[in-house]
PDB file of N, CA and C in Angstrom:
ATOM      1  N   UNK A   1      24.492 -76.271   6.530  1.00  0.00           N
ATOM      2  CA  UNK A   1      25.447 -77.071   5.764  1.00  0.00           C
ATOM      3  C   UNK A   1      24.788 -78.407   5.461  1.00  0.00           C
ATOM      4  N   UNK A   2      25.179 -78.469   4.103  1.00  0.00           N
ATOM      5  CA  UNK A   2      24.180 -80.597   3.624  1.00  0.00           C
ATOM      6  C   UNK A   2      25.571 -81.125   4.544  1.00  0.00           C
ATOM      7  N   UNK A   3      24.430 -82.583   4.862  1.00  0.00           N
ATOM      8  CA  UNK A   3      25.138 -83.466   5.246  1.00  0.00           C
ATOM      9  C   UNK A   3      26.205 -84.363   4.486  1.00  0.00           C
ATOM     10  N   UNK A   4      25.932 -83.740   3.256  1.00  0.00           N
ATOM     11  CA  UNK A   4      26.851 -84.515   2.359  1.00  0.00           C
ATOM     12  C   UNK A   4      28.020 -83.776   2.676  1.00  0.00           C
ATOM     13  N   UNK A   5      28.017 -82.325   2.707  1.00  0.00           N
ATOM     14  CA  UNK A   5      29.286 -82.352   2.644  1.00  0.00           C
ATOM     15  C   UNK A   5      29.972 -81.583   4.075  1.00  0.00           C
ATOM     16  N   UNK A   6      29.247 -82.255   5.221  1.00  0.00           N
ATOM     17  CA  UNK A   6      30.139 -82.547   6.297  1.00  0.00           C
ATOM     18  C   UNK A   6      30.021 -83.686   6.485  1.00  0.00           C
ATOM     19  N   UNK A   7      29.790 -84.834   5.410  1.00  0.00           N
ATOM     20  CA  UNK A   7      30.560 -86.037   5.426  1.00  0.00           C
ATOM     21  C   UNK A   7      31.612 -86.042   4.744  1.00  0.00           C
ATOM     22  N   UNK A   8      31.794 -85.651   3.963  1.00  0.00           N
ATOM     23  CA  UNK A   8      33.218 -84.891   3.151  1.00  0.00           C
ATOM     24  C   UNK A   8      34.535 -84.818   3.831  1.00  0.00           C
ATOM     25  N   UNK A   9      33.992 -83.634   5.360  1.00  0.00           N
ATOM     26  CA  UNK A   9      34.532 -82.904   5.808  1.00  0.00           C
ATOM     27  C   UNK A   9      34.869 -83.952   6.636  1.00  0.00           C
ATOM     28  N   UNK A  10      34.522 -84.726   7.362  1.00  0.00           N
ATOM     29  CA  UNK A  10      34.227 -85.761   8.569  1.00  0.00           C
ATOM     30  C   UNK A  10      35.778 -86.748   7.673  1.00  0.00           C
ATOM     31  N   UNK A  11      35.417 -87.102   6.554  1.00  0.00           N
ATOM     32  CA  UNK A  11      36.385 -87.945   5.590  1.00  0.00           C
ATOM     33  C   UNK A  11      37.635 -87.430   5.067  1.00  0.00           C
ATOM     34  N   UNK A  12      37.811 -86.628   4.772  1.00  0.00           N
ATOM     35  CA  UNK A  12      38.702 -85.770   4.992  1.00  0.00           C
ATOM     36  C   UNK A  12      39.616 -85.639   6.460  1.00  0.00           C
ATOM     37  N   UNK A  13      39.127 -85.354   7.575  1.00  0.00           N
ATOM     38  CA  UNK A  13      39.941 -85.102   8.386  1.00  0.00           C
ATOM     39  C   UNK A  13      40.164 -86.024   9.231  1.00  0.00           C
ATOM     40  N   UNK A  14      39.697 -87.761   8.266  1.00  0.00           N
ATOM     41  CA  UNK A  14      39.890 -88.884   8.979  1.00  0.00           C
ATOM     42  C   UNK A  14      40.794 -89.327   8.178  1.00  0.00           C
ATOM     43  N   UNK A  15      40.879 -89.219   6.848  1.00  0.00           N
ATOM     44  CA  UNK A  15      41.662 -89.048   5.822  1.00  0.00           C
ATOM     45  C   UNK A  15      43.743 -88.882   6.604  1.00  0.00           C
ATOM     46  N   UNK A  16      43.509 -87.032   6.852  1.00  0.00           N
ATOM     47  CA  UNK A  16      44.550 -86.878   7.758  1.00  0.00           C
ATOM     48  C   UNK A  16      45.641 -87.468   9.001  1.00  0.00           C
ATOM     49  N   UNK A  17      44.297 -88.107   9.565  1.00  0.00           N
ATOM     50  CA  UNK A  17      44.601 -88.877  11.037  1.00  0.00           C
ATOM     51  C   UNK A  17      45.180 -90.065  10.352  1.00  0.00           C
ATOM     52  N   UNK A  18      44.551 -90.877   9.407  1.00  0.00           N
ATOM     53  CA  UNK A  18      45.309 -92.114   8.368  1.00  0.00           C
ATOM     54  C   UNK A  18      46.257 -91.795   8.460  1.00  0.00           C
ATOM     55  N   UNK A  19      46.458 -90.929   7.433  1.00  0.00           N
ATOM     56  CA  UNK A  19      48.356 -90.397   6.953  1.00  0.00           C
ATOM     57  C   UNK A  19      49.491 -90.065   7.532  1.00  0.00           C
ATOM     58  N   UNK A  20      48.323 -89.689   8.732  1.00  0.00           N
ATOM     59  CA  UNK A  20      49.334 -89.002   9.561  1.00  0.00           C
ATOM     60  C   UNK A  20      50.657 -90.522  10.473  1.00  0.00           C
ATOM     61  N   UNK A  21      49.293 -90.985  10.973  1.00  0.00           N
ATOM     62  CA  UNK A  21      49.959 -92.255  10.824  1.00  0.00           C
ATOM     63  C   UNK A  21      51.081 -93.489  10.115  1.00  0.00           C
ATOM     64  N   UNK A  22      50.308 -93.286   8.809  1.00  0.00           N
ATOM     65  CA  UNK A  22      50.787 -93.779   7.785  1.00  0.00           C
ATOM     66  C   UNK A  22      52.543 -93.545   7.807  1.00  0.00           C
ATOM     67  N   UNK A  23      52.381 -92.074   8.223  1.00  0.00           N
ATOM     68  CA  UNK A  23      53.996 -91.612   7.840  1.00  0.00           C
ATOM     69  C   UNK A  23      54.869 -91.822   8.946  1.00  0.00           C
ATOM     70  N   UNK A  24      53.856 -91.838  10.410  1.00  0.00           N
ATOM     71  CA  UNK A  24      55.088 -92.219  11.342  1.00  0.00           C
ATOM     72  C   UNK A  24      55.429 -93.625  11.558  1.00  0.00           C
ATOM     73  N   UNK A  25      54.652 -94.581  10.451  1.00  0.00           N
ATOM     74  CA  UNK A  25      54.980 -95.889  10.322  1.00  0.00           C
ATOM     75  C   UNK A  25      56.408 -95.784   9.723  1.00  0.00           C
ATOM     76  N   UNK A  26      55.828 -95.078   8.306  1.00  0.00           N
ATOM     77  CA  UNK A  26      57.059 -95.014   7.336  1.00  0.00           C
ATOM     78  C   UNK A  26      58.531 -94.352   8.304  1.00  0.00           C
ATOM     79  N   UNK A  27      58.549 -93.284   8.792  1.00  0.00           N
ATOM     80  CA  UNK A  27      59.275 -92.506   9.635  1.00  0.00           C
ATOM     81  C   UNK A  27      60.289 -93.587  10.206  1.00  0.00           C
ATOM     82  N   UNK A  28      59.651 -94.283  10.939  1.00  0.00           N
ATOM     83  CA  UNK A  28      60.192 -95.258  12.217  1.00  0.00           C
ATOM     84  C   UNK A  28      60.906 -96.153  10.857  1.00  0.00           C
ATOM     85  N   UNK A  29      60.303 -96.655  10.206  1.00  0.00           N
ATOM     86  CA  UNK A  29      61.287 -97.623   8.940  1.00  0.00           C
ATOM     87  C   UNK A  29      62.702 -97.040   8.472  1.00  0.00           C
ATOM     88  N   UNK A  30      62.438 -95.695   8.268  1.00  0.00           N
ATOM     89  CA  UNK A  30      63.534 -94.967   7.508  1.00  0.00           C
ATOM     90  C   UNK A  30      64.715 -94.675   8.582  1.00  0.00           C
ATOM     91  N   UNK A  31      64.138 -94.094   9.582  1.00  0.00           N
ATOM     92  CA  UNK A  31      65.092 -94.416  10.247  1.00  0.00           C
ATOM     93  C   UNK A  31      65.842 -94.863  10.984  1.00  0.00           C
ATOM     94  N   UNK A  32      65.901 -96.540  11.065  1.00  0.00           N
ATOM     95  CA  UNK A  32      66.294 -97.562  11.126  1.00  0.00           C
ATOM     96  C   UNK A  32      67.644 -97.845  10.399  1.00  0.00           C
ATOM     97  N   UNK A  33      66.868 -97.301   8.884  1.00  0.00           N
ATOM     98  CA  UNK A  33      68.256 -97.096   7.598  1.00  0.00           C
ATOM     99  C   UNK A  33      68.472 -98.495   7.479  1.00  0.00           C
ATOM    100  N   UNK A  34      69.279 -98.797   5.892  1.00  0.00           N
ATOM    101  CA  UNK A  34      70.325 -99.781   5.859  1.00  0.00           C
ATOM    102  C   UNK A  34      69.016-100.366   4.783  1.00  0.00           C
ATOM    103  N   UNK A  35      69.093-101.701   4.011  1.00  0.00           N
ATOM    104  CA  UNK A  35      68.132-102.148   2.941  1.00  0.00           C
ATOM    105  C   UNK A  35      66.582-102.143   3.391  1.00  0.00           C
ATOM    106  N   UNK A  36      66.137-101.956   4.293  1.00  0.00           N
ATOM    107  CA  UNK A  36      65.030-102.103   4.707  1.00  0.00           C
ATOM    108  C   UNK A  36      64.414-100.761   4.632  1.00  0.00           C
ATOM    109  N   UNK A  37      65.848 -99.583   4.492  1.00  0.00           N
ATOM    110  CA  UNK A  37      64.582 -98.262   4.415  1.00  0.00           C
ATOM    111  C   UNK A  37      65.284 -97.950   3.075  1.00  0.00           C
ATOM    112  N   UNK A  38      65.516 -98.546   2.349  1.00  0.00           N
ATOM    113  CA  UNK A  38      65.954 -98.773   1.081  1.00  0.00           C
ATOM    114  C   UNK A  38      64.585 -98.912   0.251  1.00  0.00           C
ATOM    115  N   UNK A  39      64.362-100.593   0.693  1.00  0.00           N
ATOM    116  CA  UNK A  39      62.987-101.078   0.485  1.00  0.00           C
ATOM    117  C   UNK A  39      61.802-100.182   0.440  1.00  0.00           C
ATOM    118  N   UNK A  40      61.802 -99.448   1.959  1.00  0.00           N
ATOM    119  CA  UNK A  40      60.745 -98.704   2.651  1.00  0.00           C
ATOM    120  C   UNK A  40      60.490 -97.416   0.783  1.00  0.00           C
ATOM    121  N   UNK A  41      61.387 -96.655   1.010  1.00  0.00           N
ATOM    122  CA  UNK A  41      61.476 -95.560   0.143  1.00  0.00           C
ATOM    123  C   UNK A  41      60.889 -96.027  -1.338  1.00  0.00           C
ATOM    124  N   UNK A  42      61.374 -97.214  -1.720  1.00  0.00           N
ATOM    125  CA  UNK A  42      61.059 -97.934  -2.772  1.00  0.00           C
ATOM    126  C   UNK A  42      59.893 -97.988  -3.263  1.00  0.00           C
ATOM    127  N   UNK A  43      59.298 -98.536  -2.016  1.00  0.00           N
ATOM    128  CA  UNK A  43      57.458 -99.102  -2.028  1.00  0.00           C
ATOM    129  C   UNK A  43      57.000 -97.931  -1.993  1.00  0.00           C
ATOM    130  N   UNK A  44      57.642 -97.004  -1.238  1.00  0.00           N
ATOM    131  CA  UNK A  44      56.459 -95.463  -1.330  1.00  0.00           C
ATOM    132  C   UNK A  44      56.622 -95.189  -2.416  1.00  0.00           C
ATOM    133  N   UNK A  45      57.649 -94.548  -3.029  1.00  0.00           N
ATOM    134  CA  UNK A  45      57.471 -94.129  -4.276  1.00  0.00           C
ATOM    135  C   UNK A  45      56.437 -94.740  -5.324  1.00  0.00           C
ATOM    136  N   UNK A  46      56.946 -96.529  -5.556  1.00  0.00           N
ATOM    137  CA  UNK A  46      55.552 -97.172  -6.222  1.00  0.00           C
ATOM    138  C   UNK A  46      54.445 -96.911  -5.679  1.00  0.00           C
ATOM    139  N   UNK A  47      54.423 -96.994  -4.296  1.00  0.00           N
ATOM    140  CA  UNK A  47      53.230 -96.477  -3.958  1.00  0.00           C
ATOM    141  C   UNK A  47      51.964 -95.507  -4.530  1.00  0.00           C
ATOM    142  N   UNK A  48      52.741 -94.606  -4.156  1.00  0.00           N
ATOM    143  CA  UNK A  48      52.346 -93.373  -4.692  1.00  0.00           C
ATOM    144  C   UNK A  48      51.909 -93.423  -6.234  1.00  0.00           C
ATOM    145  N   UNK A  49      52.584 -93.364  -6.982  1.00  0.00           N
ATOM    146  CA  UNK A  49      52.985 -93.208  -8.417  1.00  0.00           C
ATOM    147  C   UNK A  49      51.363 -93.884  -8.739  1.00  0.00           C
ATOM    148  N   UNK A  50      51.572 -95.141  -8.639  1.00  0.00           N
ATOM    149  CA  UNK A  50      50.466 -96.121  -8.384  1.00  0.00           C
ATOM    150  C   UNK A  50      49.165 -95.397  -8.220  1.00  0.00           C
ATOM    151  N   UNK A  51      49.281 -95.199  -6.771  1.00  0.00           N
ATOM    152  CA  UNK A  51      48.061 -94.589  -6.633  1.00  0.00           C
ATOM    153  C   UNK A  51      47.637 -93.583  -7.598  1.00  0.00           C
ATOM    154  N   UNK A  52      48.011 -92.528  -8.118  1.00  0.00           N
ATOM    155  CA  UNK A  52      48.050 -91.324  -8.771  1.00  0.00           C
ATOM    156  C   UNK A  52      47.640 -91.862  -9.978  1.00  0.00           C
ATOM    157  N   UNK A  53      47.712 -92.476 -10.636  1.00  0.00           N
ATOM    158  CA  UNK A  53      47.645 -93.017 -11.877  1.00  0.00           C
ATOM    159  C   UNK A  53      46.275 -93.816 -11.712  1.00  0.00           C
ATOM    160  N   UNK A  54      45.769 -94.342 -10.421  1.00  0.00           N
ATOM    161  CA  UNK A  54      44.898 -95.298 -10.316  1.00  0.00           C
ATOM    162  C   UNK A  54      43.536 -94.145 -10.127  1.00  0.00           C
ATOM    163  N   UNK A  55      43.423 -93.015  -9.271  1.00  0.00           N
ATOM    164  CA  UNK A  55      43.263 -91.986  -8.839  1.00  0.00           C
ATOM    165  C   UNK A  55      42.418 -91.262 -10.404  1.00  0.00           C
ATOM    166  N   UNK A  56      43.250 -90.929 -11.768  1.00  0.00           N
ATOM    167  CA  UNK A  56      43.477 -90.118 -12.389  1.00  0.00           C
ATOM    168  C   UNK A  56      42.426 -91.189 -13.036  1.00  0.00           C
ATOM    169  N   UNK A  57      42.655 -92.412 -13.279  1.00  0.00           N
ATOM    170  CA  UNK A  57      41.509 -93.347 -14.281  1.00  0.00           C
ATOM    171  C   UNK A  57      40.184 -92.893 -13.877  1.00  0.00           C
ATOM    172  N   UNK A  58      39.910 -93.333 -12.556  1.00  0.00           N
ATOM    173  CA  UNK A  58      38.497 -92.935 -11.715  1.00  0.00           C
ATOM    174  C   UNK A  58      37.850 -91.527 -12.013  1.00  0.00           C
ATOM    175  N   UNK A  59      38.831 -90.765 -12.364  1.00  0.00           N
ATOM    176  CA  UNK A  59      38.153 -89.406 -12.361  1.00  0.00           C
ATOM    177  C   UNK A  59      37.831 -89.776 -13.364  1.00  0.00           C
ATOM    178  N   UNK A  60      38.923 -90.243 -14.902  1.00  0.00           N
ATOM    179  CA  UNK A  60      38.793 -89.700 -16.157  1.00  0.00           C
ATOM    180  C   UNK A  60      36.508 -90.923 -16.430  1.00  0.00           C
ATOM    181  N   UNK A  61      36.711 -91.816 -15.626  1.00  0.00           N
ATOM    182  CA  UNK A  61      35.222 -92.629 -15.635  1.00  0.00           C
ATOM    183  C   UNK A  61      34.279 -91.757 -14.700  1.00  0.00           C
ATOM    184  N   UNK A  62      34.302 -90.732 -14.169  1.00  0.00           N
ATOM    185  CA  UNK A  62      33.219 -90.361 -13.756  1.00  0.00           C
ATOM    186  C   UNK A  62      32.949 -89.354 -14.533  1.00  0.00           C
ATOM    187  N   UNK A  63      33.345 -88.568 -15.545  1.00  0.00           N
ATOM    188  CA  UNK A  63      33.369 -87.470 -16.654  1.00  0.00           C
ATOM    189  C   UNK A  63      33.514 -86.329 -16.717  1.00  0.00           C
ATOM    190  N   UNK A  64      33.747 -85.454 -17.497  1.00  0.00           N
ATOM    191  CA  UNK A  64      33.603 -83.772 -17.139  1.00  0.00           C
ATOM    192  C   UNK A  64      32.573 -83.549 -16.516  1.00  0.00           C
ATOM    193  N   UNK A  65      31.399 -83.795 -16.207  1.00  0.00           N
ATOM    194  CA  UNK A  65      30.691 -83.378 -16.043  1.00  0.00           C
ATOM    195  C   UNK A  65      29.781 -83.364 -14.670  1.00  0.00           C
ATOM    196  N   UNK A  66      30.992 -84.432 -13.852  1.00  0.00           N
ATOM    197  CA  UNK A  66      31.096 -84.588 -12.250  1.00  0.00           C
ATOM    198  C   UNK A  66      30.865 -83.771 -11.681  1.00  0.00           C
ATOM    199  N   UNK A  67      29.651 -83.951 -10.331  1.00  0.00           N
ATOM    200  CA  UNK A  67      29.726 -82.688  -9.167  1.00  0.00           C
ATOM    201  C   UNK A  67      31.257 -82.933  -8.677  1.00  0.00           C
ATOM    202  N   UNK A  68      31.566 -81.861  -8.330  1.00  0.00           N
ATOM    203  CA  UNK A  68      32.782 -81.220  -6.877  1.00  0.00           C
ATOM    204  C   UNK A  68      32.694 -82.544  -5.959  1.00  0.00           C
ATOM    205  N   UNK A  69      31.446 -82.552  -5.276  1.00  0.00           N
ATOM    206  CA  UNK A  69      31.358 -83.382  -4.298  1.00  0.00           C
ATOM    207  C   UNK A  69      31.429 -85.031  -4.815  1.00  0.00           C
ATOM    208  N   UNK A  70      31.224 -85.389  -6.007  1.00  0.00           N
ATOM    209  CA  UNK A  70      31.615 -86.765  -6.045  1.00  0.00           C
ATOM    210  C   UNK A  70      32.999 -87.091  -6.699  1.00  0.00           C
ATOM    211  N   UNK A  71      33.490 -85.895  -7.450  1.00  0.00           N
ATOM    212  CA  UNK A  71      35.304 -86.209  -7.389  1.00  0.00           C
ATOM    213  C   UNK A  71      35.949 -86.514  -5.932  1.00  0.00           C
ATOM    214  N   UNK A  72      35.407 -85.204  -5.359  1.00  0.00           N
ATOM    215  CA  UNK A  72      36.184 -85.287  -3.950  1.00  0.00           C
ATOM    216  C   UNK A  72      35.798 -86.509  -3.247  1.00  0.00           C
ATOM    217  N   UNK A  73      34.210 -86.933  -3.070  1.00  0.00           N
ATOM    218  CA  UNK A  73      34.598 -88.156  -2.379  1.00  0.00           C
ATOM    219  C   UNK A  73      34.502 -89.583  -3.157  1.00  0.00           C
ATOM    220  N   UNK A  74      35.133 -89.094  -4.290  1.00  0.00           N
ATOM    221  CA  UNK A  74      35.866 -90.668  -4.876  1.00  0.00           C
ATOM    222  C   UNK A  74      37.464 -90.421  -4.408  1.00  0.00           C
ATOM    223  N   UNK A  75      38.294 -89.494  -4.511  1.00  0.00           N
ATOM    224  CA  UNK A  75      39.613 -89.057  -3.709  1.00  0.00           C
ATOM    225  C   UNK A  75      39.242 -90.195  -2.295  1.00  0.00           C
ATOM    226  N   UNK A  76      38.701 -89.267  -1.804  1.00  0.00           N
ATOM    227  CA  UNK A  76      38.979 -88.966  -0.396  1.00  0.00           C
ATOM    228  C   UNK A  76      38.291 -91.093  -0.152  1.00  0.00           C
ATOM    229  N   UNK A  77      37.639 -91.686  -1.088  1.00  0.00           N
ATOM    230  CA  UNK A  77      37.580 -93.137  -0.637  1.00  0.00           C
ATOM    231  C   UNK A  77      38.898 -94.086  -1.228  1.00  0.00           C
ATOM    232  N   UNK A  78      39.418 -93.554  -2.472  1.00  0.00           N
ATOM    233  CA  UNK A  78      40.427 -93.860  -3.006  1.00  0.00           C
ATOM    234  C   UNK A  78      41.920 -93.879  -1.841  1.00  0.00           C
ATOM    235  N   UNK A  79      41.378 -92.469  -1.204  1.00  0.00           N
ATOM    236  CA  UNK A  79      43.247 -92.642  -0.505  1.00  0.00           C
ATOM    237  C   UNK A  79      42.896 -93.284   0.503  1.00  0.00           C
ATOM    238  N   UNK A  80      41.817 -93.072   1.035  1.00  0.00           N
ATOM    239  CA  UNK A  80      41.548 -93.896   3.050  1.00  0.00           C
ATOM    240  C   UNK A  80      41.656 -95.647   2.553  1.00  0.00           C
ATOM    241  N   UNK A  81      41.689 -95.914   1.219  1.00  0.00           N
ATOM    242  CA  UNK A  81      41.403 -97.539   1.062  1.00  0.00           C
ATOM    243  C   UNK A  81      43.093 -97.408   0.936  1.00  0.00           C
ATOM    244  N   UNK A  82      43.649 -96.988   0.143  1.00  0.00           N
ATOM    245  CA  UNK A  82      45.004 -97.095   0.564  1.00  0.00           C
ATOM    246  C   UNK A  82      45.644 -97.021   1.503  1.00  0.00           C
ATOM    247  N   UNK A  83      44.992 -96.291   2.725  1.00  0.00           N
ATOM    248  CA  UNK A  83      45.935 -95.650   3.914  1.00  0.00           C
ATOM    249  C   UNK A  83      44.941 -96.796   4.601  1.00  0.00           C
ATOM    250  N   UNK A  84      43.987 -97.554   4.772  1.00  0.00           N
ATOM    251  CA  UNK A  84      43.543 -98.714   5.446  1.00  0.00           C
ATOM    252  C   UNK A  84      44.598 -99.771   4.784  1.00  0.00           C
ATOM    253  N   UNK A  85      44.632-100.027   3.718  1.00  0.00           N
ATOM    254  CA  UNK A  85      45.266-101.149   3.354  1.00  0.00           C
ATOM    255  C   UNK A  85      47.392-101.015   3.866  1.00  0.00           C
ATOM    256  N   UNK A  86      47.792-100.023   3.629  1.00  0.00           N
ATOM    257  CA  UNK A  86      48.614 -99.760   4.429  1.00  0.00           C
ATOM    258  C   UNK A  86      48.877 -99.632   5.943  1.00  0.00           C
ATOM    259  N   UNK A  87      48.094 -99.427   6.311  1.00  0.00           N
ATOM    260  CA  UNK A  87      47.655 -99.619   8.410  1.00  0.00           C
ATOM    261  C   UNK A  87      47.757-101.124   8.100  1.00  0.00           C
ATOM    262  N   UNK A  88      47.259-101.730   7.176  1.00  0.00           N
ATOM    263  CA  UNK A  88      46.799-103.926   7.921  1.00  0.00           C
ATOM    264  C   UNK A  88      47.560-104.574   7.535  1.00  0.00           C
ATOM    265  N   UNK A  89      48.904-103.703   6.839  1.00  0.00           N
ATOM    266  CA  UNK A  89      50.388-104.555   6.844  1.00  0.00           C
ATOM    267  C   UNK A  89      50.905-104.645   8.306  1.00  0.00           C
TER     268      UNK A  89
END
């Protein structure tokens, strides 16, 4: 196996451990309830949306003609900078 892409793999399933997180942050907010998981629900959705759209530019600049392996790890640096920047709230 290249090392490239069990760094992939390595990013990816650090990727997971982020999110996983990520959500039992969110989790613990929501259910609290009342304007704050109002708020909470709010920001994810922008969140998200956000991201996806931010996500979709990056690909459309790296071109048709992208390896596999550098879509995936423009993804996979795209969401861990989100799911870091979400952990340092």
């Amino acid at each position: 196996m290249s090392s490239a892409w069990f760094d992939l793999g390595w990013q990816s399933w650090m990727l997971g451990i982020e999110a996983s997180t990520v959500i039992a942050m969110r989790m613990a907010s929501l259910v609290r309830g009342g304007a704050e998981a109002d708020r909470e629900i709010e920001l994810m959705l922008i969140e998200k949306i956000e991201a996806g759209h931010q996500l979709q530019a990056k690909f459309s600049r790296l071109g048709v003609g992208a390896a596999p392996a550098t879509a995936m790890a423009t993804a996979l640096k795209h969401y861990r900078g989100k799911n870091r920047l979400r952990l340092s709230r």
